[in-house]
C-alpha atoms as a PDB file:
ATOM      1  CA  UNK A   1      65.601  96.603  61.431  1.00  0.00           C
ATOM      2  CA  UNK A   2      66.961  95.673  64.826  1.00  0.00           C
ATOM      3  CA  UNK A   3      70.468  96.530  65.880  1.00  0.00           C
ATOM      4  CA  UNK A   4      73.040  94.107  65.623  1.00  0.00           C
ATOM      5  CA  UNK A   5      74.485  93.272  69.339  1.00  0.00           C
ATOM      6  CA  UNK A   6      77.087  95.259  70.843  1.00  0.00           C
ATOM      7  CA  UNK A   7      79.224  92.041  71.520  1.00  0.00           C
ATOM      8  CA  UNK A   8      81.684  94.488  73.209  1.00  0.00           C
ATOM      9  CA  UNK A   9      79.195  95.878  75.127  1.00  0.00           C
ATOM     10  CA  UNK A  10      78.111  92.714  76.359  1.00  0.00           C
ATOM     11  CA  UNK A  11      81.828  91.817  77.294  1.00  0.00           C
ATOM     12  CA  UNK A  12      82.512  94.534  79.072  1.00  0.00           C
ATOM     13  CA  UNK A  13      79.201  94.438  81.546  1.00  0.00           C
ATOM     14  CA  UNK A  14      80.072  90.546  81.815  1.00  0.00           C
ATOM     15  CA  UNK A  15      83.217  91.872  83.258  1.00  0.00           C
ATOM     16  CA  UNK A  16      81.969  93.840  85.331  1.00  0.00           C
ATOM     17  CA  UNK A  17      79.450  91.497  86.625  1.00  0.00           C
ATOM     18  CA  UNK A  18      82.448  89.012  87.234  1.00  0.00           C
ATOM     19  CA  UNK A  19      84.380  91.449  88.665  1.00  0.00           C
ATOM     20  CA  UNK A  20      81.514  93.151  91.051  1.00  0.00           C
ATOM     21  CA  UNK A  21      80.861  89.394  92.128  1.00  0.00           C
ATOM     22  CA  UNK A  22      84.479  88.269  93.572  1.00  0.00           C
ATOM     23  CA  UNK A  23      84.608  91.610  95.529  1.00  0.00           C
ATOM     24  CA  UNK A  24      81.323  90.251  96.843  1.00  0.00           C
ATOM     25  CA  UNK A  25      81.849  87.180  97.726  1.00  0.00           C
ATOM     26  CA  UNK A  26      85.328  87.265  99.164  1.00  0.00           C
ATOM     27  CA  UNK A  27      83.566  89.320 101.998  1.00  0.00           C
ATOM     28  CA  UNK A  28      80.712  87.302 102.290  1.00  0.00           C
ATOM     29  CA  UNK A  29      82.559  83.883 102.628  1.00  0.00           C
ATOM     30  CA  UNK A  30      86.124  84.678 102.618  1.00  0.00           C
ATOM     31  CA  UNK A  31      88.728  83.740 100.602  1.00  0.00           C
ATOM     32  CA  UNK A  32      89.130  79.639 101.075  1.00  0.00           C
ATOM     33  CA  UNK A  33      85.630  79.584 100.038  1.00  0.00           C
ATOM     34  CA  UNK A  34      85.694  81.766  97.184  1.00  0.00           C
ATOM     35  CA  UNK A  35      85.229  79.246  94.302  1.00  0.00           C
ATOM     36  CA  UNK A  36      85.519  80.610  90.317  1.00  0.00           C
ATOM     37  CA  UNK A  37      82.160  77.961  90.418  1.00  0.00           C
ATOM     38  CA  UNK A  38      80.243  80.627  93.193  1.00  0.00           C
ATOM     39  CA  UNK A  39      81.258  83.957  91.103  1.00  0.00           C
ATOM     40  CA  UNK A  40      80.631  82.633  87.723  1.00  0.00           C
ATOM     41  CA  UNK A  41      77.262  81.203  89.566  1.00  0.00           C
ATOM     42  CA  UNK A  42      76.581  85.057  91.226  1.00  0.00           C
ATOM     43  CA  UNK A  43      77.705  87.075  87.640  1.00  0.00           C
ATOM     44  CA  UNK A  44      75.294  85.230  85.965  1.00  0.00           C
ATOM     45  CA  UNK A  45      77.825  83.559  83.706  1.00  0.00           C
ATOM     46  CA  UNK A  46      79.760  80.299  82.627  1.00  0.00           C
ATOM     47  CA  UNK A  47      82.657  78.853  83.994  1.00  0.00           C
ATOM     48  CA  UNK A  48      84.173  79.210  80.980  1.00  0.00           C
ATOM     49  CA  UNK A  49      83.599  82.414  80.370  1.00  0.00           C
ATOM     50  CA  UNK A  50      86.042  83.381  83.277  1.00  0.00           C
ATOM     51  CA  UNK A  51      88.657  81.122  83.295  1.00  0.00           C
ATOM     52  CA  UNK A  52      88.676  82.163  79.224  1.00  0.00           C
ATOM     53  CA  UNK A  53      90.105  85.922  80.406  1.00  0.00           C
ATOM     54  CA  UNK A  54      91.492  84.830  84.270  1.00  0.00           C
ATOM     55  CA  UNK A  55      93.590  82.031  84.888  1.00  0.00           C
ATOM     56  CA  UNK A  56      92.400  81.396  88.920  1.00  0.00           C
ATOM     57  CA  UNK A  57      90.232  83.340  91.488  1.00  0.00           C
ATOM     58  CA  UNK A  58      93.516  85.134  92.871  1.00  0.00           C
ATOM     59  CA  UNK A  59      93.690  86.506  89.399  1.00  0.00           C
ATOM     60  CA  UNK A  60      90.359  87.423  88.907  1.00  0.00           C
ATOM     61  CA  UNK A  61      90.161  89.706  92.416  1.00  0.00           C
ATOM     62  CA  UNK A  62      93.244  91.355  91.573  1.00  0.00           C
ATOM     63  CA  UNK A  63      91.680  92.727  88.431  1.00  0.00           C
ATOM     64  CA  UNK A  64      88.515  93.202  90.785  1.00  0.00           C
ATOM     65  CA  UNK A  65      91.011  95.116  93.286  1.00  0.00           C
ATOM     66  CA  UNK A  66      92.834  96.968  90.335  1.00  0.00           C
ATOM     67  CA  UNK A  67      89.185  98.154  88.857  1.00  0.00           C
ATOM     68  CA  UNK A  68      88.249  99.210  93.058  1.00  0.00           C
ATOM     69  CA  UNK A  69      90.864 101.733  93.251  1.00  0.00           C
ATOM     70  CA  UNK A  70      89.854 103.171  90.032  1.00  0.00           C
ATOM     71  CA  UNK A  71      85.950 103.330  90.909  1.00  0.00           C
ATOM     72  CA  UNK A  72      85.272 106.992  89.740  1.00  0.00           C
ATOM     73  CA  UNK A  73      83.879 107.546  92.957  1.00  0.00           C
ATOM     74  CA  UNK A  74      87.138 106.720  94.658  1.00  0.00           C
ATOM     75  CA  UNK A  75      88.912 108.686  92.761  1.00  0.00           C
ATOM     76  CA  UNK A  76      86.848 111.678  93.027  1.00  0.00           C
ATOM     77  CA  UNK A  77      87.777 111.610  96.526  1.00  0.00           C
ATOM     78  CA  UNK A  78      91.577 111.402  95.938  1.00  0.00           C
ATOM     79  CA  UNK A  79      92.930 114.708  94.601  1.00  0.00           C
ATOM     80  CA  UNK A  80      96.622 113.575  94.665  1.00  0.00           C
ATOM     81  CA  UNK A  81      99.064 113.688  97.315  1.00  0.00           C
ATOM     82  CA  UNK A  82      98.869 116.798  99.194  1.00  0.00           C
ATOM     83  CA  UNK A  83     101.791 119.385  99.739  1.00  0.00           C
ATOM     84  CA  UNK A  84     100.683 122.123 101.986  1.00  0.00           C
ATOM     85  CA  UNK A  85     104.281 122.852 102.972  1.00  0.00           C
ATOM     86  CA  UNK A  86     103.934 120.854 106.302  1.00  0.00           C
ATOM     87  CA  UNK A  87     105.643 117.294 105.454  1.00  0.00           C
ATOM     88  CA  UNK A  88     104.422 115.768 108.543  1.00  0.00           C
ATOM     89  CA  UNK A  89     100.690 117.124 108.498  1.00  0.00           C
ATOM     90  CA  UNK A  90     100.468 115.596 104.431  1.00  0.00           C
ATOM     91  CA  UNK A  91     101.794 111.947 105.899  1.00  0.00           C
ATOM     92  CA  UNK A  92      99.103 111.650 108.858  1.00  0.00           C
ATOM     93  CA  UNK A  93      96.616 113.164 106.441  1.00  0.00           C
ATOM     94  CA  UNK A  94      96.962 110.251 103.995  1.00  0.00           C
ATOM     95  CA  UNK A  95      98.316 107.715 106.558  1.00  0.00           C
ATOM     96  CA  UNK A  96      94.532 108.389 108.078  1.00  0.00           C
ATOM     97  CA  UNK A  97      92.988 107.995 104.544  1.00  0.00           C
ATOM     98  CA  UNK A  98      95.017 104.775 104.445  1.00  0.00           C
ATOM     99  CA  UNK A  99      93.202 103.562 107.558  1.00  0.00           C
ATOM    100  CA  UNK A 100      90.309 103.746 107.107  1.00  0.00           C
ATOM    101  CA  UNK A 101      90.538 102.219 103.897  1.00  0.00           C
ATOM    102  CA  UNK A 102      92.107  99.282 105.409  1.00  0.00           C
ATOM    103  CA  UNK A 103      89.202  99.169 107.885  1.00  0.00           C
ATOM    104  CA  UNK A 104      86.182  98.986 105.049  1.00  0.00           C
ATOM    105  CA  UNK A 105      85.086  95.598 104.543  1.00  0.00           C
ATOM    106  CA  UNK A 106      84.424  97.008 100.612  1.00  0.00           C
ATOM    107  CA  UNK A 107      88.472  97.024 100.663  1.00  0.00           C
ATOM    108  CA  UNK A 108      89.775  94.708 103.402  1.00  0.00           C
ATOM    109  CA  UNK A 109      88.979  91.158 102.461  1.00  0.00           C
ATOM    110  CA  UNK A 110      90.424  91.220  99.044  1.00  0.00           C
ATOM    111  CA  UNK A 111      93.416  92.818  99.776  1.00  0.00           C
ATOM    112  CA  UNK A 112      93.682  90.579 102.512  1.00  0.00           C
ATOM    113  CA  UNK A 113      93.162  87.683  99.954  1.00  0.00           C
ATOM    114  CA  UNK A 114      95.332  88.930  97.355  1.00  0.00           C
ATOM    115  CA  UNK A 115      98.330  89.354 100.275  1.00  0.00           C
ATOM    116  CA  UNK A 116      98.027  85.662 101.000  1.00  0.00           C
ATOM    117  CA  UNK A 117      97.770  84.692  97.917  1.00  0.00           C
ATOM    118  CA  UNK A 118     100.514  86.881  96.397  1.00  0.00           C
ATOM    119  CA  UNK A 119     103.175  85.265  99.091  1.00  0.00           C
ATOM    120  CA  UNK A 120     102.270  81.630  97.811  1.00  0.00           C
ATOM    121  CA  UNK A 121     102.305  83.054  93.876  1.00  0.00           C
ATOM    122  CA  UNK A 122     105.213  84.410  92.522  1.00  0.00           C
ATOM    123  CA  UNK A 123     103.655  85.920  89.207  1.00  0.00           C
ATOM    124  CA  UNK A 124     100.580  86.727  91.130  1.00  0.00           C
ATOM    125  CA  UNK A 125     102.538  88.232  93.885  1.00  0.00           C
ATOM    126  CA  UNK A 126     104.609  90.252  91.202  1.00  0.00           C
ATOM    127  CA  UNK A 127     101.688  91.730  89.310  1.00  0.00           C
ATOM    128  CA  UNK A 128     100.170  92.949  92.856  1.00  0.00           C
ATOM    129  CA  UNK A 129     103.764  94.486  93.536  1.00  0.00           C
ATOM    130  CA  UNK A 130     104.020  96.040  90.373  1.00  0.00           C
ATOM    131  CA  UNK A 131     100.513  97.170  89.158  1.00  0.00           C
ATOM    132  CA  UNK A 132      98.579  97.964  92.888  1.00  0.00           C
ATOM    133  CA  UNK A 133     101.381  98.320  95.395  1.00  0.00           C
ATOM    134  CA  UNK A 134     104.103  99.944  93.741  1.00  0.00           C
ATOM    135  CA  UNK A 135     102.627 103.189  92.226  1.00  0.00           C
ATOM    136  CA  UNK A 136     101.111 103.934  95.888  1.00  0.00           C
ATOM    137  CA  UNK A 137     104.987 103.654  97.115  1.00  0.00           C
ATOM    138  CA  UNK A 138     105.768 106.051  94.344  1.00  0.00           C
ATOM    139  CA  UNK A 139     103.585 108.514  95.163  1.00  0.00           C
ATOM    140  CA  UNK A 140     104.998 108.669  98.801  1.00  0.00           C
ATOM    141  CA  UNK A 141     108.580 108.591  97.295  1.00  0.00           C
ATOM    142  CA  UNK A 142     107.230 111.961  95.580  1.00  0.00           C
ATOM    143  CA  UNK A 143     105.875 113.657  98.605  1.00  0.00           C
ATOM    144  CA  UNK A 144     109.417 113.341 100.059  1.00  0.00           C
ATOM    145  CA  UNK A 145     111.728 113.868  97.326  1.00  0.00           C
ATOM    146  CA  UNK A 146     109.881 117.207  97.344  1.00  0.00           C
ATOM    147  CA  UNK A 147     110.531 117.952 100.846  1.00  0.00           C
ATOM    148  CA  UNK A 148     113.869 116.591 100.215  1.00  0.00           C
ATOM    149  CA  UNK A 149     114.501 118.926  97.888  1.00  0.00           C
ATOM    150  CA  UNK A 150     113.074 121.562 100.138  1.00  0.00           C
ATOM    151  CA  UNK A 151     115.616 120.686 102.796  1.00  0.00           C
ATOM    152  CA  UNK A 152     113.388 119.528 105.345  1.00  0.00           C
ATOM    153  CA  UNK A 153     115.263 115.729 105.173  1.00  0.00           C
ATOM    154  CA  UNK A 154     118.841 115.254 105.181  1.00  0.00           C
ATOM    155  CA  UNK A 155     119.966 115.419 101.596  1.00  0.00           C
ATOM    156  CA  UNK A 156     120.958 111.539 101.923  1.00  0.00           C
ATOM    157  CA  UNK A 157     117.706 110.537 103.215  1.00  0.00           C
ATOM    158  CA  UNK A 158     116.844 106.734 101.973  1.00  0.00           C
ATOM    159  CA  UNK A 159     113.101 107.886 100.526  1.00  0.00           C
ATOM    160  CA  UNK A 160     112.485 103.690  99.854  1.00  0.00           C
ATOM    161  CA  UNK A 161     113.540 102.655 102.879  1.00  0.00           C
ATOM    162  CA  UNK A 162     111.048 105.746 105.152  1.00  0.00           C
ATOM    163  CA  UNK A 163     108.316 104.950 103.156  1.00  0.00           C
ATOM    164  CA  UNK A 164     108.577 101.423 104.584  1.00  0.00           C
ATOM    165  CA  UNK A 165     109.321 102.479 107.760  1.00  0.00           C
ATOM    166  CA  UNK A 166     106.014 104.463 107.608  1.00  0.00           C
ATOM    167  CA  UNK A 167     103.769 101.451 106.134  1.00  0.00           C
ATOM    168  CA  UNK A 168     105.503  98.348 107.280  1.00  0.00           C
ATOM    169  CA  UNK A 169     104.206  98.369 110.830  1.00  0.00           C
ATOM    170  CA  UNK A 170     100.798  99.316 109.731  1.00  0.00           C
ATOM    171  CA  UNK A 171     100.836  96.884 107.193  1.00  0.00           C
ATOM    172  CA  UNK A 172     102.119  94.322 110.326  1.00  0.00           C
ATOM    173  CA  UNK A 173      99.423  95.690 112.789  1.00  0.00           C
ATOM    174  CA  UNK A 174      96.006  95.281 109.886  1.00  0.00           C
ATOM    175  CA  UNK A 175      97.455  92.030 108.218  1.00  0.00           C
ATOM    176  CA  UNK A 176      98.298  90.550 111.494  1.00  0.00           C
ATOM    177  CA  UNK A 177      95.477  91.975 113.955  1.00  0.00           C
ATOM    178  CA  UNK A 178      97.929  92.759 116.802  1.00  0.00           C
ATOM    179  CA  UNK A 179      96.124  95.735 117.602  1.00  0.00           C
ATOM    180  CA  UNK A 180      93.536  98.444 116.759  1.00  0.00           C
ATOM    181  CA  UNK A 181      94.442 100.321 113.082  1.00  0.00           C
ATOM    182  CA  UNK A 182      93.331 103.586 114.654  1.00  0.00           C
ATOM    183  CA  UNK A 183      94.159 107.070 113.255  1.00  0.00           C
ATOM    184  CA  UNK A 184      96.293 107.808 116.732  1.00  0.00           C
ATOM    185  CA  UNK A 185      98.899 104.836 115.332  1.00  0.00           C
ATOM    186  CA  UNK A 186      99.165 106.497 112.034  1.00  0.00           C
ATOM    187  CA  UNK A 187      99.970 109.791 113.676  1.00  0.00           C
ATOM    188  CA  UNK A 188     102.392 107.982 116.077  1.00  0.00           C
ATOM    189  CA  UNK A 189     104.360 106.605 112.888  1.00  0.00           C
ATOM    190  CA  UNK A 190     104.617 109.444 111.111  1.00  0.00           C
ATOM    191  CA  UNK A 191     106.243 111.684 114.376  1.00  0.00           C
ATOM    192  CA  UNK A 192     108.431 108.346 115.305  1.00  0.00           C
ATOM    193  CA  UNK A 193     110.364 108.103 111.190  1.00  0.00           C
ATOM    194  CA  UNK A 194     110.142 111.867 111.337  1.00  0.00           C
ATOM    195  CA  UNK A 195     111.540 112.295 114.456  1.00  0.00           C
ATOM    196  CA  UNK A 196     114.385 109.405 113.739  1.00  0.00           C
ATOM    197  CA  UNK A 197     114.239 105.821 114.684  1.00  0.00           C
ATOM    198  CA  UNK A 198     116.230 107.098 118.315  1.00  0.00           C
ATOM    199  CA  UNK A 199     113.791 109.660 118.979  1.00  0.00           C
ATOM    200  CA  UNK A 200     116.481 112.215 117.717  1.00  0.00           C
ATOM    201  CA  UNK A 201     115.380 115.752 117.104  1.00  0.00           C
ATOM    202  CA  UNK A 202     114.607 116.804 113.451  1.00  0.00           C
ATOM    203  CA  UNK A 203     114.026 120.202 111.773  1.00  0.00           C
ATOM    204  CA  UNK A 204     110.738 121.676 112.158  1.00  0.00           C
ATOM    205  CA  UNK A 205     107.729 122.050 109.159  1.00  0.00           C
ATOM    206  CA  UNK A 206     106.309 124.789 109.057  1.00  0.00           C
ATOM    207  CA  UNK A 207     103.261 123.630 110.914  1.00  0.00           C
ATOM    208  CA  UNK A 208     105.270 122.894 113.962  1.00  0.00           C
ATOM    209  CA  UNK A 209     105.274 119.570 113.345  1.00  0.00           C
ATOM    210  CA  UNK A 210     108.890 117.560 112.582  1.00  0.00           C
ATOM    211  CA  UNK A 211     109.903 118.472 109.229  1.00  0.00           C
ATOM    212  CA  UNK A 212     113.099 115.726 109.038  1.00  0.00           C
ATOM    213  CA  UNK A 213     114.032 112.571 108.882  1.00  0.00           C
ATOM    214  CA  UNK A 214     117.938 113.029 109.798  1.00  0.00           C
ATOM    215  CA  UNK A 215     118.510 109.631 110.906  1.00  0.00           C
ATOM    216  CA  UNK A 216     117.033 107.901 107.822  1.00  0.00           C
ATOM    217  CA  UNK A 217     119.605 107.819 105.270  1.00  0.00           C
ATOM    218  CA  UNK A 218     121.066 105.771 102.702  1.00  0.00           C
ATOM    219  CA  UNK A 219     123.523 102.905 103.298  1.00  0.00           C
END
């Protein structure tokens, strides 16, 4: 007898499909041209069939963008934070990661779809926030709460407010194109919020690099 269909099966590669297709086109014709017409047309599905599970295209590439960071190739490559001891040497070393991330095309135009769209939707904007931005914050939060709690930051050190430091102006420099996102400027940010926004001297890691952030502290 033939097997009933696997109607969850079938969901799930329709998904997928949908999915795979927005990441697709939003680099091949950007983001004002990204209809939910052209990826229903490129999934090989109905209309319906997306707007039944996504309420708009911004919705439907932050699931795409959500699924892209869990690819289990991606994450094969990312075996946590490191912590070899030398704060500033595990900040460039992920700062660079964070680069060249931003520099793939496979990554660049929807994030840079889902950032304009988050600022003009508040609910969209919130579930980037919470469910894509946020835990990456948290896991540089980590990474200096631990070297807080080493002693290599003041014990007042604002962890929120250096992790900004650290991707606010490379956030500025990709969004914005005011320059090259090169590997050089990561390594440059890292020294400058280590080193103190005046240039101050901090305590040394044990690599030689700075191992403080004594003028970063709480209000």
């Amino acid at each position: 007898m033939p097997k009933t269909p696997d109607a969850t099966r079938r969901s799930d590669r329709s998904r997928r499909a949908i999915l795979d297709a927005s990441l697709a086109l939003v680099g091949e014709v950007g983001y004002n041209k990204l209809t939910i017409e052209a990826i229903a047309a490129r999934a090989g599905v109905g209309k319906q069939t997306i707007y039944r599970w996504w309420p708009s295209k911004a919705a439907v590439l932050l699931d795409a963008s959500l699924a892209l960071a869990g690819d289990p190739e991606a994450a094969a490559e990312w075996t946590g934070f490191p912590d070899t001891g030398d704060l500033a040497a595990d900040l460039k070393h992920v700062l660079r990661a964070t680069v060249d991330e931003l520099n793939d095309a496979k990554y660049e135009a929807p994030l840079r779809a889902l950032t304009v769209a988050g600022a003009t939707d508040p609910e969209l904007g919130a579930r980037f926030n919470e469910q894509l931005l946020e835990p990456q914050l948290a896991l540089y939060e980590a990474r200096l709460r631990t070297a807080r709690e080493a002693g290599q930051l003041a014990p007042d050190a604002d962890l929120r407010l250096a992790v900004e430091m650290l991707l606010g102006p490379l956030t500025h420099r990709w969004l914005l194109r005011t320059a090259p996102l090169t590997h050089g400027y990561a390594d440059a940010l890292v020294d400058r919020v280590l080193g103190g926004m005046a240039g101050g001297a901090a305590g040394r890691g044990p690599g030689g690099g700075p191992g403080g952030v004594a003028n970063v502290t709480a209000d």
